[in-house]
N, C-alpha and C. Protein backbone atom coordinates (compact mmCIF):
# COMPACT_ATOMS: atom_id res chain seq x y z
N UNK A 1 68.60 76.34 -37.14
CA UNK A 1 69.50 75.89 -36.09
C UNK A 1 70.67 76.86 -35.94
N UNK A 2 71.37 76.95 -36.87
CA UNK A 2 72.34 78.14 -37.07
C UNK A 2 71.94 79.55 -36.56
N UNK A 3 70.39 79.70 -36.76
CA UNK A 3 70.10 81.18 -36.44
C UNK A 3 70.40 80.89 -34.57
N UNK A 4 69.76 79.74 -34.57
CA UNK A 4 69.69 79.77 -32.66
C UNK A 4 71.26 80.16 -32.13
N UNK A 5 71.91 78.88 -32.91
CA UNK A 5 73.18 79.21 -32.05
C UNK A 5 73.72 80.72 -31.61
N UNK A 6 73.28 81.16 -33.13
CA UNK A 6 73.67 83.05 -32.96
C UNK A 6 73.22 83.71 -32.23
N UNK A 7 71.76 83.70 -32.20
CA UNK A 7 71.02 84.25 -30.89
C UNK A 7 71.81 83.92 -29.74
N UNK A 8 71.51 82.57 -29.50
CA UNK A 8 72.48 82.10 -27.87
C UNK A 8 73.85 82.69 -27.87
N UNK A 9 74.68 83.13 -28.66
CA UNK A 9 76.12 83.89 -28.73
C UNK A 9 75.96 84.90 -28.47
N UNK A 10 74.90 85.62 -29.02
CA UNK A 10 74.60 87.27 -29.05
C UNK A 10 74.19 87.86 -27.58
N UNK A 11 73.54 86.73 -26.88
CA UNK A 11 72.83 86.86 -25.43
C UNK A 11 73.71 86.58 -24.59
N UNK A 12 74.72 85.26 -24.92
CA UNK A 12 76.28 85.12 -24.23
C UNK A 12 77.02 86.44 -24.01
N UNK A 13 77.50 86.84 -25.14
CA UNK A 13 78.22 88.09 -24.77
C UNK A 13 77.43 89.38 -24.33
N UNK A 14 76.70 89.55 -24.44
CA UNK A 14 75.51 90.48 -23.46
C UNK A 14 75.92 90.11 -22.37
N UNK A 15 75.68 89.46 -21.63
CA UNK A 15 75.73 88.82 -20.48
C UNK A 15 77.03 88.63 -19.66
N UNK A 16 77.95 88.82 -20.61
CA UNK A 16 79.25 88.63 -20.96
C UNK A 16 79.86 90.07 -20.17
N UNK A 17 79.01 90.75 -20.96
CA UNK A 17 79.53 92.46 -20.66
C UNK A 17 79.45 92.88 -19.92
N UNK A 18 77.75 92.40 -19.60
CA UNK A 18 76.80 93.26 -18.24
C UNK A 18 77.60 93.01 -17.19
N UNK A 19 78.62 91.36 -17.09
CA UNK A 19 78.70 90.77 -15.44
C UNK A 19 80.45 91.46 -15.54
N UNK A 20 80.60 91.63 -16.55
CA UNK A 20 82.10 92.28 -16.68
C UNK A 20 81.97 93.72 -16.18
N UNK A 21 81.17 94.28 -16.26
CA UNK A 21 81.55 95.82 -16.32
C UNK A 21 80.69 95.58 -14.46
N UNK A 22 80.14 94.63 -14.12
CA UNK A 22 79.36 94.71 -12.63
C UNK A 22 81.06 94.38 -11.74
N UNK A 23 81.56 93.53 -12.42
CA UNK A 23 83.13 93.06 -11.90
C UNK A 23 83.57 94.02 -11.70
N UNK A 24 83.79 94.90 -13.03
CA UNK A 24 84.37 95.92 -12.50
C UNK A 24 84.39 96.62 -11.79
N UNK A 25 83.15 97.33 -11.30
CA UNK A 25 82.57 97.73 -10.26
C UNK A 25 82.87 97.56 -9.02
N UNK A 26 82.76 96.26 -8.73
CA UNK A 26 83.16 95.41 -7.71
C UNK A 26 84.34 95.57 -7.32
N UNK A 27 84.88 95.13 -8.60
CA UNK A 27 86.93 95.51 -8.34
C UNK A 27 86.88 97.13 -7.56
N UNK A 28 86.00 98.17 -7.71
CA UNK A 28 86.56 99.05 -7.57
C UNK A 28 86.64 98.96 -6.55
N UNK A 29 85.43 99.44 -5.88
CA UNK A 29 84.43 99.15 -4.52
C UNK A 29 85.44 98.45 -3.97
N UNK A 30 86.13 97.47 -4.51
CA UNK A 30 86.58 96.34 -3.06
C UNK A 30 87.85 96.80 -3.09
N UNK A 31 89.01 97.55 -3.86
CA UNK A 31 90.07 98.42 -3.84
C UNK A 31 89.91 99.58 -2.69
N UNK A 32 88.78 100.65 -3.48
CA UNK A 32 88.80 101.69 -2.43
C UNK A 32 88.61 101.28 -0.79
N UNK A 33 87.83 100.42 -0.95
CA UNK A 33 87.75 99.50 0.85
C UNK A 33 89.02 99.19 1.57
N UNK A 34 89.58 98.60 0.32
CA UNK A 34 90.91 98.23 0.87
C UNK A 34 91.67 99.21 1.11
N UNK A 35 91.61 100.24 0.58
CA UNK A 35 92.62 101.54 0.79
C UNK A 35 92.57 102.69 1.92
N UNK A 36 90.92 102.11 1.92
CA UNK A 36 90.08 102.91 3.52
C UNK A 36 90.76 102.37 4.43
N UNK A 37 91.11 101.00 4.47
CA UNK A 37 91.27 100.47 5.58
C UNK A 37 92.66 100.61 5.84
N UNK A 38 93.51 100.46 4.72
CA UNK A 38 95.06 100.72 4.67
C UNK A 38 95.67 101.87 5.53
N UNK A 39 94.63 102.87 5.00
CA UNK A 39 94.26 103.92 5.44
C UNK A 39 94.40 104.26 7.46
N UNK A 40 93.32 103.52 7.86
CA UNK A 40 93.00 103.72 9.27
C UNK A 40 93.86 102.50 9.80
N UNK A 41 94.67 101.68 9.18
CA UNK A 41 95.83 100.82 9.81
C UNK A 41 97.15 101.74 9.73
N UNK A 42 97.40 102.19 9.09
CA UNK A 42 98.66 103.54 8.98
C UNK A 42 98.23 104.38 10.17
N UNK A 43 97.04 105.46 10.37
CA UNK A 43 96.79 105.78 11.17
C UNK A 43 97.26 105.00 12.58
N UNK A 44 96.49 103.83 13.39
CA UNK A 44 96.40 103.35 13.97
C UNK A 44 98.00 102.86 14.70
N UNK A 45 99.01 102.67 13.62
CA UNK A 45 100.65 102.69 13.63
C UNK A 45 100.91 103.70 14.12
N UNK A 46 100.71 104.95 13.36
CA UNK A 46 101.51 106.21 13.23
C UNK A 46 101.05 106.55 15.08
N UNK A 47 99.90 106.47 15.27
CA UNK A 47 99.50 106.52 16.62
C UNK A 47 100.27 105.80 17.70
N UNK A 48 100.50 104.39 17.71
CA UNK A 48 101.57 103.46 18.57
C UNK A 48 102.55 104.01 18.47
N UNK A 49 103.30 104.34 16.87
CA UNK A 49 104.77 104.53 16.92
C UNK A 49 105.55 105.81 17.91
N UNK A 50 104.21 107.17 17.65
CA UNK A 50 104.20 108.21 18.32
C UNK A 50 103.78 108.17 20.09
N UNK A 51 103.22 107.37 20.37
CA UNK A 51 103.35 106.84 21.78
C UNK A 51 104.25 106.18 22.30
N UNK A 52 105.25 105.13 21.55
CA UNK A 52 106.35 104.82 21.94
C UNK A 52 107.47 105.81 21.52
N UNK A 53 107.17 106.85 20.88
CA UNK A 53 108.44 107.51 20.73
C UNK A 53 108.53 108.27 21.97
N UNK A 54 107.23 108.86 22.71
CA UNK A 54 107.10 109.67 23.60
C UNK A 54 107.70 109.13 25.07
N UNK A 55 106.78 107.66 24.96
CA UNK A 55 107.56 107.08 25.78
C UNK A 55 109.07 106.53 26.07
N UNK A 56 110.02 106.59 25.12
CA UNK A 56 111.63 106.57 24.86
C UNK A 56 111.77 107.79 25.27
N UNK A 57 111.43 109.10 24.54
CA UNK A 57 112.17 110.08 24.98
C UNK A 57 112.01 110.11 26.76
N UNK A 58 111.07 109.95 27.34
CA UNK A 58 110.88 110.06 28.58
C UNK A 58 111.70 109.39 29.36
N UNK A 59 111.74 108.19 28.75
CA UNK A 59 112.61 106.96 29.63
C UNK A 59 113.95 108.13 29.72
N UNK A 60 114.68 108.07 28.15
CA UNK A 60 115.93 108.98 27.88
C UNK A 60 115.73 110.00 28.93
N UNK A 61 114.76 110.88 29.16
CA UNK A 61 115.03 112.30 30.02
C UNK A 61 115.68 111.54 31.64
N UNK A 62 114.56 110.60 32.02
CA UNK A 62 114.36 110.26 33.19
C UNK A 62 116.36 109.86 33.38
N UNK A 63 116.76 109.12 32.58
CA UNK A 63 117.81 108.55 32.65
C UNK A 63 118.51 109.48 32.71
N UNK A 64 118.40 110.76 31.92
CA UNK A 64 119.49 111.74 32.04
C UNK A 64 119.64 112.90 33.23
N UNK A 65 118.38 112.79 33.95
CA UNK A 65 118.31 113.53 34.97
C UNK A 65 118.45 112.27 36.06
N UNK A 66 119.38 111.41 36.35
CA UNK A 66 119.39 110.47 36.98
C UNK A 66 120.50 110.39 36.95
N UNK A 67 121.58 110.13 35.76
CA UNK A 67 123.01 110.54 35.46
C UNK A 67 123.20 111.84 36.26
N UNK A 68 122.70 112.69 35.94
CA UNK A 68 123.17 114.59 36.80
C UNK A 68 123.67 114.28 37.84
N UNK A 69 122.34 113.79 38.29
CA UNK A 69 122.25 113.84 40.10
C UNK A 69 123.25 112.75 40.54
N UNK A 70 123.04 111.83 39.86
CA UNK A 70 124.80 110.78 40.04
C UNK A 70 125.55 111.57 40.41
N UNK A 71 125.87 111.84 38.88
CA UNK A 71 127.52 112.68 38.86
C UNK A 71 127.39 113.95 39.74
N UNK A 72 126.49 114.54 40.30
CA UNK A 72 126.65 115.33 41.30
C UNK A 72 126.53 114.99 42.86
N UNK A 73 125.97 113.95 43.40
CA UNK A 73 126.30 113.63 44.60
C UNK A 73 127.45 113.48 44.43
N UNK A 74 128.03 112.48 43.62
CA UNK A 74 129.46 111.90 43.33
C UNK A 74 130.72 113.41 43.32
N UNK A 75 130.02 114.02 42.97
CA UNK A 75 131.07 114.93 43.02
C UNK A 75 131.31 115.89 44.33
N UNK A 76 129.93 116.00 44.78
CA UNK A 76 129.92 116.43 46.43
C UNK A 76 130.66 115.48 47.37
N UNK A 77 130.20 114.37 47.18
CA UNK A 77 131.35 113.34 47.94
C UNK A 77 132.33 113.70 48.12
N UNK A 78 133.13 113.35 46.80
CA UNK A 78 134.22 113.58 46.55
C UNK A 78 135.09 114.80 47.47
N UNK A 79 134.34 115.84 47.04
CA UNK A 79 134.54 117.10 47.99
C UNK A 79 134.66 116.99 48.89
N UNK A 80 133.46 116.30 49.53
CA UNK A 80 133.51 116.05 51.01
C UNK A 80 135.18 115.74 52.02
N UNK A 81 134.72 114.22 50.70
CA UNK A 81 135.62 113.46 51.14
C UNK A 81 137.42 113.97 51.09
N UNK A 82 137.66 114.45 50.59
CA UNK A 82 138.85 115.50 49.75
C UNK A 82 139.33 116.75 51.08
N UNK A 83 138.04 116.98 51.71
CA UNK A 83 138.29 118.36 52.41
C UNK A 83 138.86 117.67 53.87
């Protein structure tokens, strides 16, 4: 009886090992996945963030060549109006 139990312990931790070191495995596999993906979500940001930056600066230009021409009719006026 004693011998069985040992056997059944000896085959336990076998079994023990095999599904541990398959875990591990697993753990890896499902890390590097996760890091792939981390991966092409950073991408996918860095892409938006750089499209809205492009689009600010533009807004900014548009606005500043909009100010010019303000302040330069405004100042032709002025002239105008002055002479």
């Amino acid at each position: 009886m004693d011998e069985d139990l040992q056997a059944i312990k000896k085959r336990l931790e076998t079994k023990i090992r095999e599904q541990s070191h398959e875990l591990k495995e697993f753990s890896r596999e499902r890390a590097e996945q996760t890091v792939r993906e981390m991966r092409s979500e950073i991408g996918r940001l860095d892409f938006r963030v750089s499209g809205l930056e492009r689009f600010l600066w533009n807004r900014l230009f548009v606005f500043l060549a909009g100010a010019i021409f303000g302040l330069t009719v405004a100042v032709i006026g002025i002239t105008l109006v002055t002479l």
